[in-house]
Protein backbone atom coordinates (compact mmCIF):
# COMPACT_ATOMS: atom_id res chain seq x y z
CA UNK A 1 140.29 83.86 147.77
CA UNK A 2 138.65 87.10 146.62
CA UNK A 3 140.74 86.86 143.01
CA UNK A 4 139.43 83.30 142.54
CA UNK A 5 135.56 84.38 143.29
CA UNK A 6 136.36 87.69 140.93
CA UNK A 7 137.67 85.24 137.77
CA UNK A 8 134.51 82.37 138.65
CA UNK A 9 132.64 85.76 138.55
CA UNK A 10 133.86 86.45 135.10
CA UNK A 11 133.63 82.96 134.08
CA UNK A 12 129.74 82.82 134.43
CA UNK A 13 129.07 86.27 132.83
CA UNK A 14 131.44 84.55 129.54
CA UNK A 15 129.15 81.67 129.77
CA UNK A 16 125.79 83.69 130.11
CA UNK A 17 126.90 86.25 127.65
CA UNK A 18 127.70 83.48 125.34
CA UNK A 19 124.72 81.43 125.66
CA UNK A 20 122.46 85.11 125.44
CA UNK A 21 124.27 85.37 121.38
CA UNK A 22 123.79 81.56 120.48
CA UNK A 23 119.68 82.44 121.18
CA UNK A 24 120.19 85.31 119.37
CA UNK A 25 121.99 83.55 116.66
CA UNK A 26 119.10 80.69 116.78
CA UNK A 27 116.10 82.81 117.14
CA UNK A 28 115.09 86.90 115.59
CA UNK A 29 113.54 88.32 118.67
CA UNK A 30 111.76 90.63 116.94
CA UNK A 31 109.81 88.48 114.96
CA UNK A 32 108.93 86.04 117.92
CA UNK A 33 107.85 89.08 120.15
CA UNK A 34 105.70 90.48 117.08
CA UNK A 35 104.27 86.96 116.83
CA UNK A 36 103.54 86.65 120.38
CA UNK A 37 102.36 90.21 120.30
CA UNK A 38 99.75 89.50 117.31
CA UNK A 39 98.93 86.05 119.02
CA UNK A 40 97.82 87.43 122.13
CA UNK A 41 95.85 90.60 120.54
CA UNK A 42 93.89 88.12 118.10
CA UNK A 43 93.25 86.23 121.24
CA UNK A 44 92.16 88.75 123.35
CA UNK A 45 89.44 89.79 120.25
CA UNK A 46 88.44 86.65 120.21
CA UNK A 47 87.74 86.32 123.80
CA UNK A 48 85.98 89.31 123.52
CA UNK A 49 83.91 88.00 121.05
CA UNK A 50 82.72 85.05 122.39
CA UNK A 51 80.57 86.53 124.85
CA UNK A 52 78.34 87.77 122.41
CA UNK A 53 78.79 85.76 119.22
CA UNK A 54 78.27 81.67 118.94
CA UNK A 55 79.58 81.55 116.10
CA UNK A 56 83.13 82.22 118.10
CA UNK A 57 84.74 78.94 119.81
CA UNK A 58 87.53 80.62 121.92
CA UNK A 59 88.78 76.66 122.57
CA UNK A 60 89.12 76.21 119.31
CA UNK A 61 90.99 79.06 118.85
CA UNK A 62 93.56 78.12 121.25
CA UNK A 63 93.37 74.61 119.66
CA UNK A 64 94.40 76.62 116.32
CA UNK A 65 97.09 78.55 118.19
CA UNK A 66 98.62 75.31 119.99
CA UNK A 67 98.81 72.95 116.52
CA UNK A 68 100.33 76.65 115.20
CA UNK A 69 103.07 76.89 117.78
CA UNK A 70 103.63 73.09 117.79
CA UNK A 71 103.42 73.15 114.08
CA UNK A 72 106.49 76.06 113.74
CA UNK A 73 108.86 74.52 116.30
CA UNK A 74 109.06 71.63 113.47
CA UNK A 75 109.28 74.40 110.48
CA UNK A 76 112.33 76.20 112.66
CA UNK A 77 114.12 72.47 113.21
CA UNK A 78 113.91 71.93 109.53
CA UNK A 79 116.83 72.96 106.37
CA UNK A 80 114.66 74.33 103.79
CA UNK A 81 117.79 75.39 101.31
CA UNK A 82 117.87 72.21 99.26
CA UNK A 83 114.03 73.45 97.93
CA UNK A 84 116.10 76.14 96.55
CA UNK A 85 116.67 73.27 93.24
CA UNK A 86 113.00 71.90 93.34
CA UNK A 87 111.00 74.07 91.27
CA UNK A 88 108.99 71.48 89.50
CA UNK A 89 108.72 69.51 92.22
CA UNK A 90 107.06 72.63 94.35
CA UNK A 91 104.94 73.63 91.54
CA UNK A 92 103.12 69.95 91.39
CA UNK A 93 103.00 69.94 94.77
CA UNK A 94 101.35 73.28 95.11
CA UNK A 95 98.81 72.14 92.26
CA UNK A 96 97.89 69.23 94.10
CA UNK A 97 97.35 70.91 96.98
CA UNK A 98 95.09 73.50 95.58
CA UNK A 99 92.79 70.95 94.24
CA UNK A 100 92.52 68.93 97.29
CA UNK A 101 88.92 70.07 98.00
CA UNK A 102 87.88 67.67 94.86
CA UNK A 103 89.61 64.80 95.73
CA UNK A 104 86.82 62.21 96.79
CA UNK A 105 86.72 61.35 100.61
CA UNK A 106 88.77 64.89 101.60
CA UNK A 107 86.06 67.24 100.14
CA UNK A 108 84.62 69.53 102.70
CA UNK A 109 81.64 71.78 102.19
CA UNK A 110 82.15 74.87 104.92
CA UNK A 111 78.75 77.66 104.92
CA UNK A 112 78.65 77.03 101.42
CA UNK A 113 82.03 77.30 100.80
CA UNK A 114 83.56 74.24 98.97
CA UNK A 115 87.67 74.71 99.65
CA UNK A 116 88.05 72.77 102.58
CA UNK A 117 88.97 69.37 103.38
CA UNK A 118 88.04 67.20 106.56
CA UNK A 119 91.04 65.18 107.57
CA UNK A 120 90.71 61.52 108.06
CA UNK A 121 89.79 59.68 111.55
CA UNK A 122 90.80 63.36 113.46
CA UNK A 123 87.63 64.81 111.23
CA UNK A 124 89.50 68.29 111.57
CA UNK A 125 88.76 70.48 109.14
CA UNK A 126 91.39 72.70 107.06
CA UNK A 127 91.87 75.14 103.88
CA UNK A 128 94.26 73.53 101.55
CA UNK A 129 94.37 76.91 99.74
CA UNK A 130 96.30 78.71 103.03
CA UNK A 131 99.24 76.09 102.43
CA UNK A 132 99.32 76.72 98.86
CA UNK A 133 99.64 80.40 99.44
CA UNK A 134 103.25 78.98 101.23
CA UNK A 135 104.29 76.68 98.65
CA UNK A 136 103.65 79.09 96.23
CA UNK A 137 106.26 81.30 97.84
CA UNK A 138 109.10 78.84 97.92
CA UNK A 139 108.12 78.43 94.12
CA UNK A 140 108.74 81.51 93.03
CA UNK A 141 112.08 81.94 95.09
CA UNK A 142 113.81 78.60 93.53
CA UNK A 143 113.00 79.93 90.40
CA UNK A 144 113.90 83.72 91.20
CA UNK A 145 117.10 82.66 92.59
CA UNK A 146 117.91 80.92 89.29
CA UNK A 147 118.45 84.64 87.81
CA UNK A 148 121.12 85.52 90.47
CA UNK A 149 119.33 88.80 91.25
CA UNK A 150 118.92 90.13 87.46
CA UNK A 151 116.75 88.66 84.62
CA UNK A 152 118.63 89.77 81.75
CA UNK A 153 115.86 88.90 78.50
CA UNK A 154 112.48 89.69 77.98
CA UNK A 155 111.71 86.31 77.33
CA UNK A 156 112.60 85.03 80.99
CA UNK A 157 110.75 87.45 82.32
CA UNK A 158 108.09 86.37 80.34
CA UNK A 159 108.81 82.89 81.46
CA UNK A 160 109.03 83.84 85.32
CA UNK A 161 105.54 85.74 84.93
CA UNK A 162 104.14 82.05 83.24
CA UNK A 163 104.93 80.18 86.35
CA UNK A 164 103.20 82.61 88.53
CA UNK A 165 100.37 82.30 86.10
CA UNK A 166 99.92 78.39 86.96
CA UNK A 167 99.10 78.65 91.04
CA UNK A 168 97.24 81.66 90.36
CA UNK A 169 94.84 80.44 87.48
CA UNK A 170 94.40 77.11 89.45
CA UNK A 171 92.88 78.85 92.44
CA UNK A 172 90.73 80.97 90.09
CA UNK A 173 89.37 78.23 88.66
CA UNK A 174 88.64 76.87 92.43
CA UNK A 175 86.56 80.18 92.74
CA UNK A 176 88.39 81.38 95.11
CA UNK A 177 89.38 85.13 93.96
CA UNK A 178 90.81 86.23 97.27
CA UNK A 179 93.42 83.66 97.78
CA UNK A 180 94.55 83.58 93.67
CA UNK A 181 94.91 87.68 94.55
CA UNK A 182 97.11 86.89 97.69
CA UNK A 183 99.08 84.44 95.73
CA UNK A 184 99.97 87.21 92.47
CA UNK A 185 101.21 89.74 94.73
CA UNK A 186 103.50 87.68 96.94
CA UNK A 187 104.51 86.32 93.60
CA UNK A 188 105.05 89.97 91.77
CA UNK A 189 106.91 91.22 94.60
CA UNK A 190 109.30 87.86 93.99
CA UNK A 191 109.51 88.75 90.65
CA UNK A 192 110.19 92.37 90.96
CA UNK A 193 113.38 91.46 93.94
CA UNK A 194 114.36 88.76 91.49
CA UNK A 195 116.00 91.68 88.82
CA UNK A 196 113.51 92.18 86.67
CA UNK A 197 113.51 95.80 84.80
CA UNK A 198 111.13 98.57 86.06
CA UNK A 199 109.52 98.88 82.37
CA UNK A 200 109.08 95.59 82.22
CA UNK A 201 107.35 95.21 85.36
CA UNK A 202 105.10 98.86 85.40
CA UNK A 203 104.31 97.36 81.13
CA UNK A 204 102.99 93.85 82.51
CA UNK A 205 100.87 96.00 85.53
CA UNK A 206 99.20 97.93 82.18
CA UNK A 207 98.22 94.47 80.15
CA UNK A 208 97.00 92.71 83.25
CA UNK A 209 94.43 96.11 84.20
CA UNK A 210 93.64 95.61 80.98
CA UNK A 211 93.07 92.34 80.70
CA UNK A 212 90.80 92.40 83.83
CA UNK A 213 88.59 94.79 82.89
CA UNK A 214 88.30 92.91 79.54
CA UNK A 215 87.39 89.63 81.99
CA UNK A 216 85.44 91.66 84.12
CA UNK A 217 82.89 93.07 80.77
CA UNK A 218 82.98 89.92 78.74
CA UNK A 219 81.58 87.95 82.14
CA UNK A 220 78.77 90.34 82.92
CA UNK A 221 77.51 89.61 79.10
CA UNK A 222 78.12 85.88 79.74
CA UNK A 223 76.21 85.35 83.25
CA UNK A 224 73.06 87.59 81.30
CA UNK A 225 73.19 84.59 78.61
CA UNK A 226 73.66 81.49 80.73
CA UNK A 227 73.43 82.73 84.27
CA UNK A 228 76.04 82.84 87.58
CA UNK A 229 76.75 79.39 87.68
CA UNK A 230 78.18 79.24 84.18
CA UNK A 231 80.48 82.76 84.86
CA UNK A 232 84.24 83.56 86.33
CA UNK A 233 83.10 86.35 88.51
CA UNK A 234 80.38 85.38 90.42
CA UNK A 235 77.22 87.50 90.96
CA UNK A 236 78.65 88.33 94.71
CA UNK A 237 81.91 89.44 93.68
CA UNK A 238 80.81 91.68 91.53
CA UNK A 239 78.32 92.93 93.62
CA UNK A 240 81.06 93.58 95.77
CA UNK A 241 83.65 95.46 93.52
CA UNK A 242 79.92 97.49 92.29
CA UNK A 243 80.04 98.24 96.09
CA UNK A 244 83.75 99.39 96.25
CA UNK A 245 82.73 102.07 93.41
CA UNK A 246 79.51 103.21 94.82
CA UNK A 247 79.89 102.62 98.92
CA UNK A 248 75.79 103.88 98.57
CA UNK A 249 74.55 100.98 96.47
CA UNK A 250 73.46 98.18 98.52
CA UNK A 251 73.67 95.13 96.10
CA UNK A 252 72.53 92.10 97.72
CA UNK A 253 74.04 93.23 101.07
CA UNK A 254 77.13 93.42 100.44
CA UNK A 255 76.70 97.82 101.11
CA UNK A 256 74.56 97.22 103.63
CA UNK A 257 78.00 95.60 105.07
CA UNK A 258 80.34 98.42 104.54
CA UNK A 259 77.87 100.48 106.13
CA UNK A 260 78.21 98.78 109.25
CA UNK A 261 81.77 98.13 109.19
CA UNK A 262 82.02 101.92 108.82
CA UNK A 263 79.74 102.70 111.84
CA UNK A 264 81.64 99.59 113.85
CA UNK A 265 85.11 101.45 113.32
CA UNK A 266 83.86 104.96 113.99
CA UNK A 267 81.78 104.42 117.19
CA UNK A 268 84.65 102.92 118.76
CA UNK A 269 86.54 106.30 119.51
CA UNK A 270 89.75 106.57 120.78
CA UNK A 271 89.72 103.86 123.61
CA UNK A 272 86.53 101.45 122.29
CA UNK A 273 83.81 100.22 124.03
CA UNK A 274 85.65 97.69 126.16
CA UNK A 275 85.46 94.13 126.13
CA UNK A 276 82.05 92.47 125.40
CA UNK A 277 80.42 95.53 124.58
CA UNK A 278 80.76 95.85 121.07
CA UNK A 279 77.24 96.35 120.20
CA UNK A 280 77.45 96.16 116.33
CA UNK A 281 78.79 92.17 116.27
CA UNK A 282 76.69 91.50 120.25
CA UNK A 283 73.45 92.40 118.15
CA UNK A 284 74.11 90.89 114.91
CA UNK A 285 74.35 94.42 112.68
CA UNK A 286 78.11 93.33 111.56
CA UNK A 287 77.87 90.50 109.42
CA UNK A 288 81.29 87.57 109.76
CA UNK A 289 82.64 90.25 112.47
CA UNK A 290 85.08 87.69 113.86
CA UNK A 291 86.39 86.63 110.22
CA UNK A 292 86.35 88.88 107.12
CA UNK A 293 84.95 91.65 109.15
CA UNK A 294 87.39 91.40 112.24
CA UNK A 295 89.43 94.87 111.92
CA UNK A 296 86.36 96.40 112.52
CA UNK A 297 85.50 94.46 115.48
CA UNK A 298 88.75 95.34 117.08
CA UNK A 299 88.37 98.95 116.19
CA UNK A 300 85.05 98.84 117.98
CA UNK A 301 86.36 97.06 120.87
CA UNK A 302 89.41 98.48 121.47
CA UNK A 303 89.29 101.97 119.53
CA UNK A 304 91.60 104.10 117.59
CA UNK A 305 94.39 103.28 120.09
CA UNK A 306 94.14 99.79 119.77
CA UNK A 307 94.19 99.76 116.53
CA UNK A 308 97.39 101.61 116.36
CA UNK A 309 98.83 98.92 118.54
CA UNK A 310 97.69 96.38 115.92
CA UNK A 311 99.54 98.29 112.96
CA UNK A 312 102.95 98.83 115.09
CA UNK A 313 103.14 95.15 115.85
CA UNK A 314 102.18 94.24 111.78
CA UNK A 315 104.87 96.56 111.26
CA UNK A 316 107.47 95.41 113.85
CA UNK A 317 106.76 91.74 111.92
CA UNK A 318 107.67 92.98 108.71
CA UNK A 319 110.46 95.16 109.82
CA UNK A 320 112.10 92.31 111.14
CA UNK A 321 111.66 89.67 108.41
CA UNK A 322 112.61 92.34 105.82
CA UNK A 323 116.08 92.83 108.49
CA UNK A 324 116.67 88.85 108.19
CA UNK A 325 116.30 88.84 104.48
CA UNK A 326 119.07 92.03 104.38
CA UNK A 327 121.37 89.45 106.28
CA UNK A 328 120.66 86.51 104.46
CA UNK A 329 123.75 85.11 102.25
CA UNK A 330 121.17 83.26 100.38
CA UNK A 331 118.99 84.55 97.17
CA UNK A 332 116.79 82.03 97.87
CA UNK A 333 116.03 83.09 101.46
CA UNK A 334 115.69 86.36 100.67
CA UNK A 335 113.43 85.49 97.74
CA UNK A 336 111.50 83.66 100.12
CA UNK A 337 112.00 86.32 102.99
CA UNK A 338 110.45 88.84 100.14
CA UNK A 339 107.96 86.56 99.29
CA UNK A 340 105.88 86.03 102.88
CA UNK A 341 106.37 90.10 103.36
CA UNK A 342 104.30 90.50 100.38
CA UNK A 343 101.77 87.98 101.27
CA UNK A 344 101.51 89.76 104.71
CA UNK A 345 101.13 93.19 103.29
CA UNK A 346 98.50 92.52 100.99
CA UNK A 347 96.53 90.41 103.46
CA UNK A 348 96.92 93.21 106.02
CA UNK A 349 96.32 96.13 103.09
CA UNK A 350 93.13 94.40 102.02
CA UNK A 351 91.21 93.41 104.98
CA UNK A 352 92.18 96.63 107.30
CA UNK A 353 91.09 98.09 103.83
CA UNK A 354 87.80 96.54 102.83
CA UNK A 355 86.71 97.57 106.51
CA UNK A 356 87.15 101.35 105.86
CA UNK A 357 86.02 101.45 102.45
CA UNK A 358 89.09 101.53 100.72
CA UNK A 359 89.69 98.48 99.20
CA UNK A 360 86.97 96.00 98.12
CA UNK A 361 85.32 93.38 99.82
CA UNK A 362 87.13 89.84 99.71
CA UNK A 363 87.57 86.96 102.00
CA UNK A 364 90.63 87.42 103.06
CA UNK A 365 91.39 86.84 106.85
CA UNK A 366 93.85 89.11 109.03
CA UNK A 367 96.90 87.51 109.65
CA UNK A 368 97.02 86.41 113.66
CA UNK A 369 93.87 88.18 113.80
CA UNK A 370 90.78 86.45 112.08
CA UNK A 371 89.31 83.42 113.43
CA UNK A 372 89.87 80.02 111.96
CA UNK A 373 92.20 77.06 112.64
CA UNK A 374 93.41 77.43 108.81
CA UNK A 375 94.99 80.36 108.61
CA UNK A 376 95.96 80.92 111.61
CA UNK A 377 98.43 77.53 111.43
CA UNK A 378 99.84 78.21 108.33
CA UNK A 379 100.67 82.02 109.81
CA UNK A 380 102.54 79.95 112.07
CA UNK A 381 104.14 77.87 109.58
CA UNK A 382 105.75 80.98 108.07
CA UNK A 383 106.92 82.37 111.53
CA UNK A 384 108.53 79.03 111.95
CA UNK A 385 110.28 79.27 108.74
CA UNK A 386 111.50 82.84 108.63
CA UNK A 387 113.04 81.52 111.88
CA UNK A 388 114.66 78.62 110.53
CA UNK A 389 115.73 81.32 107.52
CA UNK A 390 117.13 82.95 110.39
CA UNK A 391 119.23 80.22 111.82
CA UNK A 392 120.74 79.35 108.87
CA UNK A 393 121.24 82.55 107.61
CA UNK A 394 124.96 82.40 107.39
CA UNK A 395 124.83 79.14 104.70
CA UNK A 396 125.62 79.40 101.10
CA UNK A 397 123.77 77.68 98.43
């Protein structure tokens, strides 16, 4: 009697142990508690600021979160491998979706802000830019993984850099300078994994510094002829770059910002000022404090110590996806892997950045962070697909 209860014993650990590697095996735990982790911080800010700021909708929020979460349960159910051999296809796409904002009947004017589309008969509004960002990644992997992890000439390298050139010139053109920036370093660091040469890569880096300061003097000339409307940098972006150099100048408000970001992040101390109480967003002195502005919210909010809890889950994230492209038999996932851990760290670089003066002032949101339904779903679109990257780690293209 007692030997048959000992093996049924053994029999249900088997199963359990079993069933605990097939989750494994289906989902990274790392990167779903760093997403959960992020989630619930960004959610918490937000919550936080909606007491003080009307501008915040904490049920939209969770709306974005839910269509996020229902949105990468499909992404992890889904093969992405046979994209690996649909460049062309994925570069179309991609253009198409960047200039959805002009298509007639889709075009959505946000605050002044023209990239946005309102969906038909669910009038929801969304960024077609944030899925580019995504496409753009897959992209550059079926073409990186074309190379077999070393471009041998010059003249594919060449070739490579070209393609990259097509997304990010489109969104330019859109007048959006903080995506298009997004987009060229996910894409350089998909270049640089792909096998191209160090010389060739630190050469190009030279020629494009180059290139924008050439942009960057030839449009100041142009907007004094025919004015801002006519020009590639727009009077505000410069303002704010004029900014990054000089934190003293106040140009159209853009230093008056900085200041306050500054003073948001330093009166917070070590713990914050608690929920509700952060006085620079509650009286209005930290302009977009929930979007572009939100590290500094948190740091005022939560402190020095919760922003070290922010950076240790951002780093957890990319920790782990960097682990799952190490195991991947793939090129393609890993290119892809590669890709969205280079769109992370620049969006993460620049905004934490542009809050503490050293980086300059875009609109770029914090990943899991920021409020808005945009990017906040396509976050969640990546999750989903790192973890179907995950699952199907083990196939060979």
């Amino acid at each position: 009697m007692a030997s048959s209860s000992a093996g049924s014993l053994k029999k249900v650990n088997k199963q359990m142990s079993t069933a605990k590697g097939g989750l494994r095996s289906q989902v990274h735990l790392g990167v779903l508690i760093a997403w959960v982790g992020l989630v619930t911080f960004g959610t918490l800010v937000m919550w936080s600021a909606s007491f003080t700021n009307p501008e915040v909708s904490f049920p939209r929020h969770l709306l974005g979160i839910a269509i996020g979460v229902a949105v990468a349960v499909v992404m992890w159910n889904i093969d992405f491998s046979n994209l690996a051999n649909m460049s062309t296809v994925l570069l179309v796409v991609d253009i198409i979706v960047i200039f959805l904002p002009y298509v007639p009947g889709l075009s959505y004017n946000a605050m002044g802000m023209t990239g946005w589309i309102q969906i038909p008969f669910i009038h929801l509004t969304f960024q077609p830019v944030e899925l580019a960002k995504v496409i753009t990644v897959f992209f550059m992997a079926s073409i990186g993984a074309q190379y077999h992890g070393k471009i041998d000439s010059f003249r594919d390298y060449l070739k490579f850099c070209g393609m990259l050139a097509v997304p990010f010139v489109c969104i330019i053109i859109q007048g959006d300078l903080g995506s298009s920036l997004v987009v060229f370093f996910s894409g350089a660091v998909t270049i640089m994994m792909s096998g191209a040469r160090k010389e060739w890569v630190l050469s190009t880096i030279a020629v494009i510094i180059g290139l924008v300061s050439l942009i960057l003097a030839t449009d100041s000339i142009i907007d004094g002829i025919v004015g801002d409307a006519n020009s590639l940098i727009k009077s505000y972006q410069m303002n704010r770059l004029l900014v990054f150099l000089d934190p003293e100048a106040d140009t159209s408000g853009a230093g008056y910002n900085l200041q306050q970001s500054l003073i948001a992040v330093g009166s917070g101390g070590f713990f914050g000022k608690g929920i509700g109480h952060a006085t620079q967003s509650s009286y209005g002195f930290l302009p977009e404090s929930h979007t572009d502005f939100v590290f500094a919210l948190l740091c005022e909010t939560f402190g020095f110590a919760g922003a070290l809890v922010l950076l240790a889950l951002f780093a957890f994230l990319l920790f782990s996806v960097i682990r799952i492209a190490i195991k991947c038999e793939s090129l393609f996932f890993r290119l892809v892997c590669v890709g969205f851990v280079g769109l992370w760290m620049f969006q993460i670089f620049e905004n934490i950045g542009m809050c503490i003066g050293l980086m300059p002032i875009t609109g770029i949101p914090l990943p899991f962070i920021s409020f808005g339904s945009s990017s906040m779903i396509v976050q969640c679109i990546i999750i989903g697909i790192v973890e179907s990257i995950w699952r199907r780690r083990q196939a060979t293209l």
